[in-house]
C-alpha atoms as a PDB file:
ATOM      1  CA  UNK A   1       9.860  20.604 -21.333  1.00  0.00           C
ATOM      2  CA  UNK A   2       8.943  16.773 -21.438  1.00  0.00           C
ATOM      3  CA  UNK A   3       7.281  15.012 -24.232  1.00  0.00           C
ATOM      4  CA  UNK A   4       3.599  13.765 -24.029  1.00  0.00           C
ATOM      5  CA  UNK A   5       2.483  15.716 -21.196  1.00  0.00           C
ATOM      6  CA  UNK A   6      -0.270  18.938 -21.144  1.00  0.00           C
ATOM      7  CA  UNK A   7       2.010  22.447 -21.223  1.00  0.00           C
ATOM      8  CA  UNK A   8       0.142  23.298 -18.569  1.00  0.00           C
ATOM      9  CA  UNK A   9       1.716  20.720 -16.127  1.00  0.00           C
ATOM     10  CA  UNK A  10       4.447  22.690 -15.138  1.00  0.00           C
ATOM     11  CA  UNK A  11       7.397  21.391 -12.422  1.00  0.00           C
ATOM     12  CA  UNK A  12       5.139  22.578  -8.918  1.00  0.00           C
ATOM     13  CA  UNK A  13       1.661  21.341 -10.603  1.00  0.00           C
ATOM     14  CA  UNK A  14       3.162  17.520 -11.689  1.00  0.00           C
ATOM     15  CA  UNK A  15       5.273  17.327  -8.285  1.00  0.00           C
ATOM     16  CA  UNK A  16       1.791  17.688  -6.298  1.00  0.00           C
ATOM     17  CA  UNK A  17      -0.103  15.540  -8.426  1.00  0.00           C
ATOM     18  CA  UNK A  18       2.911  12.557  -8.438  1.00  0.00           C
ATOM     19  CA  UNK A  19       3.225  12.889  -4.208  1.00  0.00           C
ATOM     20  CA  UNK A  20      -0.863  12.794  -3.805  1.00  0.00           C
ATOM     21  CA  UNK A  21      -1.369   9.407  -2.621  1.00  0.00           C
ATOM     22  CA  UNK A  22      -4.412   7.254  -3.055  1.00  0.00           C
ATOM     23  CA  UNK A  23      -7.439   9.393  -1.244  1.00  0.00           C
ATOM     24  CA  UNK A  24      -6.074  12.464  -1.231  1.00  0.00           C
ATOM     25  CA  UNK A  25      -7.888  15.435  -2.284  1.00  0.00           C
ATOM     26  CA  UNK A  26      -6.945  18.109  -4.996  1.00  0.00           C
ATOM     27  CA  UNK A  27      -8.978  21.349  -5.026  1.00  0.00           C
ATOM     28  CA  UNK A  28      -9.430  23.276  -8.582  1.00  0.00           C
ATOM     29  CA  UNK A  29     -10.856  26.457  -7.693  1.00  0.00           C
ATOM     30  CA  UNK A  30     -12.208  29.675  -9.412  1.00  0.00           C
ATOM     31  CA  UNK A  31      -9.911  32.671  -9.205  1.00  0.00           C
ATOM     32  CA  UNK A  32     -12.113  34.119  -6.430  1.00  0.00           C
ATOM     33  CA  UNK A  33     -11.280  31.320  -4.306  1.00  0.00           C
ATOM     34  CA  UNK A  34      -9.484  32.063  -0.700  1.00  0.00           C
ATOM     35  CA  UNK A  35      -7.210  28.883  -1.312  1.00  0.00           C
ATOM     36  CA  UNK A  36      -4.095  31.505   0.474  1.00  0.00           C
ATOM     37  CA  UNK A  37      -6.440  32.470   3.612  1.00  0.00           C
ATOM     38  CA  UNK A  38      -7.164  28.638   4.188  1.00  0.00           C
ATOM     39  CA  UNK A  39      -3.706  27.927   4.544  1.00  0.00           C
ATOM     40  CA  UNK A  40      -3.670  25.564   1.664  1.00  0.00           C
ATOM     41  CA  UNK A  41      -0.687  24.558  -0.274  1.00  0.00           C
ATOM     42  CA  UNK A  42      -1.453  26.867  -3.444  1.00  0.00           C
ATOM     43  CA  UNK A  43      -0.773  25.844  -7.344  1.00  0.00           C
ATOM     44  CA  UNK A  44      -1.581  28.463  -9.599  1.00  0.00           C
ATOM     45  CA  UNK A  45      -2.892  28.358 -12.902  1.00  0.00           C
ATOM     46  CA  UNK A  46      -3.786  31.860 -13.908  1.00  0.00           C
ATOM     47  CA  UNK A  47      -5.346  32.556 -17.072  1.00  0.00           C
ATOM     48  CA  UNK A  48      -6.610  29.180 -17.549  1.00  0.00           C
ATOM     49  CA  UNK A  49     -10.428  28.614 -17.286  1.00  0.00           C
ATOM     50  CA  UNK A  50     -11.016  25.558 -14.573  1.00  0.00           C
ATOM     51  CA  UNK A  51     -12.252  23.335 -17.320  1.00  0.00           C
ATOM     52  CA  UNK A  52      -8.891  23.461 -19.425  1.00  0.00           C
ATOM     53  CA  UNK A  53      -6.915  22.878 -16.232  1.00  0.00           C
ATOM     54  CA  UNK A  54      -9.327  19.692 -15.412  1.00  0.00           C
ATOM     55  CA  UNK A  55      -8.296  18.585 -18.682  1.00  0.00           C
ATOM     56  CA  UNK A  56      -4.628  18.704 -17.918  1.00  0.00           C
ATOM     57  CA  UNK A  57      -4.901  16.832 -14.465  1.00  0.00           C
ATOM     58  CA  UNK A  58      -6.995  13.983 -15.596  1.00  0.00           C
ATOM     59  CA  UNK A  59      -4.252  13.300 -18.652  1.00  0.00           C
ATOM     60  CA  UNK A  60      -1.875  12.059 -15.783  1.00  0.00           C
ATOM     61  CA  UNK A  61      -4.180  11.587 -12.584  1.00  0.00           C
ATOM     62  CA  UNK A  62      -6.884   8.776 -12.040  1.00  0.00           C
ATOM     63  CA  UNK A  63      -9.627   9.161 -10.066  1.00  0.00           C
ATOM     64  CA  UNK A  64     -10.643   7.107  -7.183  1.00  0.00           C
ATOM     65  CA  UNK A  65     -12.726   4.357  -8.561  1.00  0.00           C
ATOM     66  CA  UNK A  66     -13.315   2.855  -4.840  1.00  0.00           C
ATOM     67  CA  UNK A  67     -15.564   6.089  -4.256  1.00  0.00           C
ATOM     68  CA  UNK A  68     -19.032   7.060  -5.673  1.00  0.00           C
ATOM     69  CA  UNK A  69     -18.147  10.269  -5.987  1.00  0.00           C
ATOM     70  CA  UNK A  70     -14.725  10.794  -6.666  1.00  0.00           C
ATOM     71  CA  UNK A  71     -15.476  14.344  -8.189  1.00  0.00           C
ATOM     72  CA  UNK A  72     -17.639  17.049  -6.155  1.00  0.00           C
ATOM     73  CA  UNK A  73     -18.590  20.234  -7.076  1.00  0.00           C
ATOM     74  CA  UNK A  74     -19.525  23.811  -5.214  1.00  0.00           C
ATOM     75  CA  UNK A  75     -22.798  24.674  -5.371  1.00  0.00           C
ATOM     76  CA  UNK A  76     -24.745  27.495  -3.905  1.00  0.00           C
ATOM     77  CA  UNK A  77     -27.937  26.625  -1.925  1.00  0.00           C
ATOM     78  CA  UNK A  78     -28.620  29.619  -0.158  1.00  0.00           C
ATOM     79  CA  UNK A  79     -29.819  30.164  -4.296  1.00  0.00           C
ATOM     80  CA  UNK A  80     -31.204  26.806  -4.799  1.00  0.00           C
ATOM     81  CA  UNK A  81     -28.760  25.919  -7.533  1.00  0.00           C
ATOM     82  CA  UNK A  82     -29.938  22.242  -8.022  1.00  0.00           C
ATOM     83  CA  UNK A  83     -29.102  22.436 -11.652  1.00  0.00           C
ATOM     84  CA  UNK A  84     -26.629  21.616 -13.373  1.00  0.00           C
ATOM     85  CA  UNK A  85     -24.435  25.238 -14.758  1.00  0.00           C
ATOM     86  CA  UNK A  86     -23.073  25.367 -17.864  1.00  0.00           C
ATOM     87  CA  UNK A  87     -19.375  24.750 -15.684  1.00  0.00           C
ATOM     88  CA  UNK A  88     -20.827  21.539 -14.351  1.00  0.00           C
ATOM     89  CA  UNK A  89     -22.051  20.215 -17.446  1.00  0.00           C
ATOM     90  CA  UNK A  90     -18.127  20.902 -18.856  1.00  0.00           C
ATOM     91  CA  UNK A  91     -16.828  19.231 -15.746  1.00  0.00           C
ATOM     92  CA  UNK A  92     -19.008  16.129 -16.321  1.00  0.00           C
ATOM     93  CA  UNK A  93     -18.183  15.734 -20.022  1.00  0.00           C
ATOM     94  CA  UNK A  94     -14.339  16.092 -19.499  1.00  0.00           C
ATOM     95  CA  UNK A  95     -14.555  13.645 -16.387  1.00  0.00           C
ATOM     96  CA  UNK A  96     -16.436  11.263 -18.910  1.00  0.00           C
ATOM     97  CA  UNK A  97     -13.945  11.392 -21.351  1.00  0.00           C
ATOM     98  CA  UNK A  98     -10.868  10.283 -19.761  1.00  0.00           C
ATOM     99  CA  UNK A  99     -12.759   7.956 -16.650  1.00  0.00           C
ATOM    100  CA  UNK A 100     -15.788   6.721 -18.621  1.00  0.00           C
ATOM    101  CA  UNK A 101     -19.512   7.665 -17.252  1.00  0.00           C
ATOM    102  CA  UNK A 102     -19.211   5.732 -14.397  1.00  0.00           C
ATOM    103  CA  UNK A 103     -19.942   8.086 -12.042  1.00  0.00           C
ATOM    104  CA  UNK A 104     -22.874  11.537 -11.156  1.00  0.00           C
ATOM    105  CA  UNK A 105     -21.274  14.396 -10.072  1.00  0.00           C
ATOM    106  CA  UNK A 106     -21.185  15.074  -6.213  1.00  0.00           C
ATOM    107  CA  UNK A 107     -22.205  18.344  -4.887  1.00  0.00           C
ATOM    108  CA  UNK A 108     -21.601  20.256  -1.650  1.00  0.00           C
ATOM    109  CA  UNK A 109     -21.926  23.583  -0.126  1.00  0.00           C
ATOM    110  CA  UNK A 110     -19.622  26.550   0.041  1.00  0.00           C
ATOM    111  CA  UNK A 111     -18.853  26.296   3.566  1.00  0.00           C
ATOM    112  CA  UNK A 112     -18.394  22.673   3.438  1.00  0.00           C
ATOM    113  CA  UNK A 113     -16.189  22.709   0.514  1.00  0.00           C
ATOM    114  CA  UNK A 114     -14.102  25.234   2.262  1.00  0.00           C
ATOM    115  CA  UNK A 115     -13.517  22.758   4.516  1.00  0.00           C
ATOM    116  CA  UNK A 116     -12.813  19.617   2.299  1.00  0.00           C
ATOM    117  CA  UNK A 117     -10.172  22.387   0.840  1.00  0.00           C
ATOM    118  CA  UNK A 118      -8.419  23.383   3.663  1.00  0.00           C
ATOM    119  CA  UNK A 119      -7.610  19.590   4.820  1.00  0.00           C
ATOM    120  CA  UNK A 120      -6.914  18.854   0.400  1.00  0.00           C
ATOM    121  CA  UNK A 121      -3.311  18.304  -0.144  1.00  0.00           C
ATOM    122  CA  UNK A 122      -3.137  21.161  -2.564  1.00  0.00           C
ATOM    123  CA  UNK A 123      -5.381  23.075  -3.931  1.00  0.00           C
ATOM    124  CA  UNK A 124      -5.107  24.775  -8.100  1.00  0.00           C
ATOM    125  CA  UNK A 125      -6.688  27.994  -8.691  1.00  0.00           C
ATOM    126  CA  UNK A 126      -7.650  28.907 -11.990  1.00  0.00           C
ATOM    127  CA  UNK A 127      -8.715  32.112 -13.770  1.00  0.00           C
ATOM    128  CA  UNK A 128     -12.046  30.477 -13.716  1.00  0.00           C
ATOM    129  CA  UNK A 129     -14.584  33.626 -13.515  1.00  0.00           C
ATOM    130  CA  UNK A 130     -17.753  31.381 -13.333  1.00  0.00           C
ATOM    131  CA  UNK A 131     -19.310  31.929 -10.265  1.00  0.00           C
ATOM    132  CA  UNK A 132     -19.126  28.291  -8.536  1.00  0.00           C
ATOM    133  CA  UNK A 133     -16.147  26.821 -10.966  1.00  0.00           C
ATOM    134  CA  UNK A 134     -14.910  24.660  -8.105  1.00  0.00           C
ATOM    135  CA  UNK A 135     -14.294  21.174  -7.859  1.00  0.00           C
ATOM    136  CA  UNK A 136     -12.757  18.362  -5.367  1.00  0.00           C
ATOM    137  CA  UNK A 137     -10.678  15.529  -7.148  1.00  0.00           C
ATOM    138  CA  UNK A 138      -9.958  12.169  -4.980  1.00  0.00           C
ATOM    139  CA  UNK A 139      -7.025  10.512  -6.240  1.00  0.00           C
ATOM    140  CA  UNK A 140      -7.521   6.696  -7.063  1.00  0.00           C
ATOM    141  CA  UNK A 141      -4.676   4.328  -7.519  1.00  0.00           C
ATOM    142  CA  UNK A 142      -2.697   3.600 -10.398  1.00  0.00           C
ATOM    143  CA  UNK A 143      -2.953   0.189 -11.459  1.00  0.00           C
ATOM    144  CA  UNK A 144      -0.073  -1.641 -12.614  1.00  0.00           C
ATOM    145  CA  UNK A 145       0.460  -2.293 -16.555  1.00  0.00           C
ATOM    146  CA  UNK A 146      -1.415  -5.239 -18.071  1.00  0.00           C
ATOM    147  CA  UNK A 147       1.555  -7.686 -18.747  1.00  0.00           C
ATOM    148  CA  UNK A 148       2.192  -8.195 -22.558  1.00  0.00           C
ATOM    149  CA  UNK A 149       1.133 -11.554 -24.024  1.00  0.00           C
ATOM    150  CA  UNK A 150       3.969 -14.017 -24.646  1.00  0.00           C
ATOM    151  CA  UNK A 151       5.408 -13.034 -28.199  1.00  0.00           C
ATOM    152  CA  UNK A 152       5.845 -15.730 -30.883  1.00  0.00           C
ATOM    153  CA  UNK A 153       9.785 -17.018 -30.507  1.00  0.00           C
ATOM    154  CA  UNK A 154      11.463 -16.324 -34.046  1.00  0.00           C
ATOM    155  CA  UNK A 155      12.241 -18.966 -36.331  1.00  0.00           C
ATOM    156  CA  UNK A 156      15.849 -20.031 -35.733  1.00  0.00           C
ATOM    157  CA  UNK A 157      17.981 -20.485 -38.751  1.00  0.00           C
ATOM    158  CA  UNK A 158      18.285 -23.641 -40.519  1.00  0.00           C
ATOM    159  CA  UNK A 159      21.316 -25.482 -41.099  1.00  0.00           C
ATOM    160  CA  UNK A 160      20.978 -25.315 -44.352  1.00  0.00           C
ATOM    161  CA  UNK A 161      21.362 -21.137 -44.225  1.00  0.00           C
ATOM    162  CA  UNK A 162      24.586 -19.379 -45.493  1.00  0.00           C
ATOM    163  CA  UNK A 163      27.348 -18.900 -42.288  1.00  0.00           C
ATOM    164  CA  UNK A 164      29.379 -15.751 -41.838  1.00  0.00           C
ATOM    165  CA  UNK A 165      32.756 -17.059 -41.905  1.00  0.00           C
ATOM    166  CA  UNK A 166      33.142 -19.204 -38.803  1.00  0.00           C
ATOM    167  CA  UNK A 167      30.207 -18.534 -37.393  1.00  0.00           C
ATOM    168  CA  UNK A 168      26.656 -19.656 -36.615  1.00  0.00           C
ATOM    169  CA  UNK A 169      24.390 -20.404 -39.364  1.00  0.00           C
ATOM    170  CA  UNK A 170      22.547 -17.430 -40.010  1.00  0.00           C
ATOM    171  CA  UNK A 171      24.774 -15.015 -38.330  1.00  0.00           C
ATOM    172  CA  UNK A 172      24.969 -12.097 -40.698  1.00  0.00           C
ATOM    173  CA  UNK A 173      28.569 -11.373 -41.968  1.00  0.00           C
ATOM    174  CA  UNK A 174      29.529  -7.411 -41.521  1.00  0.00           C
ATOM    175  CA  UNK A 175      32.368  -7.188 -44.251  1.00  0.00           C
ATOM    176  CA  UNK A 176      32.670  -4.963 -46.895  1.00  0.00           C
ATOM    177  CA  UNK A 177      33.955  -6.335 -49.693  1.00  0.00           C
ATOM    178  CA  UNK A 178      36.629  -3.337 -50.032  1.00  0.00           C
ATOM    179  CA  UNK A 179      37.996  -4.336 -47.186  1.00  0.00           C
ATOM    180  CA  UNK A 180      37.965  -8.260 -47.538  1.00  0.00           C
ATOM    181  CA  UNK A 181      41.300  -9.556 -46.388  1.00  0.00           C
ATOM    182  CA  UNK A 182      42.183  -6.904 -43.729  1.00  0.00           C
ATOM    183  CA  UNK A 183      42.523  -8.245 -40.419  1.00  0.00           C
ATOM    184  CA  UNK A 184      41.208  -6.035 -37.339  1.00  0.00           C
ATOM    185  CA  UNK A 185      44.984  -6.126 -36.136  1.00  0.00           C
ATOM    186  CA  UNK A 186      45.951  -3.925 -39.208  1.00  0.00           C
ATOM    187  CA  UNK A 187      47.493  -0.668 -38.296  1.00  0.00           C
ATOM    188  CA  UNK A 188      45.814   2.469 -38.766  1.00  0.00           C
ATOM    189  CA  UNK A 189      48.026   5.401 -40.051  1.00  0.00           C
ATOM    190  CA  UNK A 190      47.862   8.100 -37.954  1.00  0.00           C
ATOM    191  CA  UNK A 191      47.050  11.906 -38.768  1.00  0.00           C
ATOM    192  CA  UNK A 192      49.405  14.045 -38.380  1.00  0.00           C
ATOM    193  CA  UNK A 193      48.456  17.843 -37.526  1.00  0.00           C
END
């Protein structure tokens, strides 16, 4: 186990998301999903609805910000399904809370997420049983760490502060007074077992 990340970020599921580059595409998928028939490389998350697994991948993955739509969901339209589902909705809130609301929700076929999938460099299926509880995730870049301000320089010591003995004003002095007067080249008895 490591600290700080989601349980459900297991060894297979962190090394795919560390060796996507910037661009490349990660499929979450409903368990009814042929990501094995598409010749995908396959993560599996069984037993965890798509939502909950979204949740995990956005703790450690940005998404591409030099897209519109960095997220795209599967929609139906031999139905009509031009609103949102209750999945979508969950999609969009989670995707708000750890990018902002920066960005509407893409949408594409079956067929034509089929084929986003098949050229995605991995694709995680869920035990999502929501009809349509699939999504595309671009992977942006990860932006090096804001440099810390210059910290204040602490005070030096004044002359005028106590000295260990021979040394630097304000050095601290590490004797213990039961042991004042022993020198460091003092030998030390020996057990004896």
């Amino acid at each position: 186990m490591l600290k700080g990340l989601d349980p459900l970020l297991h060894a297979d599921l962190l090394y795919v998301l560390a060796a996507m580059g910037h661009g490349d595409e990660v499929a979450l998928v409903d368990k009814n999903f042929p990501a094995v028939s598409l010749g995908a490389r396959v993560i599996r998350l069984d037993g965890v609805d798509a939502p909950r697994a979204l949740e995990a991948i956005l703790s450690v993955m940005p998404l591409d910000d030099m897209l519109d739509t960095p997220y795209t969901r599967m929609v139906d339209l031999t139905i009509g399904e031009v609103e949102e589902s209750e999945i979508c909705r969950q999609f969009v809130d989670i995707v708000e809370r750890f990018e902002g609301p920066r960005w509407t929700i893409g949408q594409i076929d079956r067929f034509g997420f089929y084929d986003r999938a098949r050229s995605a460099f991995a694709v995680v299926v869920t035990g999502e049983t929501r009809l349509n509880g699939c999504l595309l995730l671009a992977k942006g870049v990860v932006r090096p760490a804001q440099p810390i301000p210059d910290q204040p320089i602490p005070a030096q010591p004044s002359q005028d502060q106590p000295t260990a003995e021979g040394g630097e004003p304000g050095a601290r002095s590490y004797s213990r007074p039961d042991f004042e007067g022993e020198s460091s080249s003092r030998e030390r008895p020996v057990p004896v077992s």
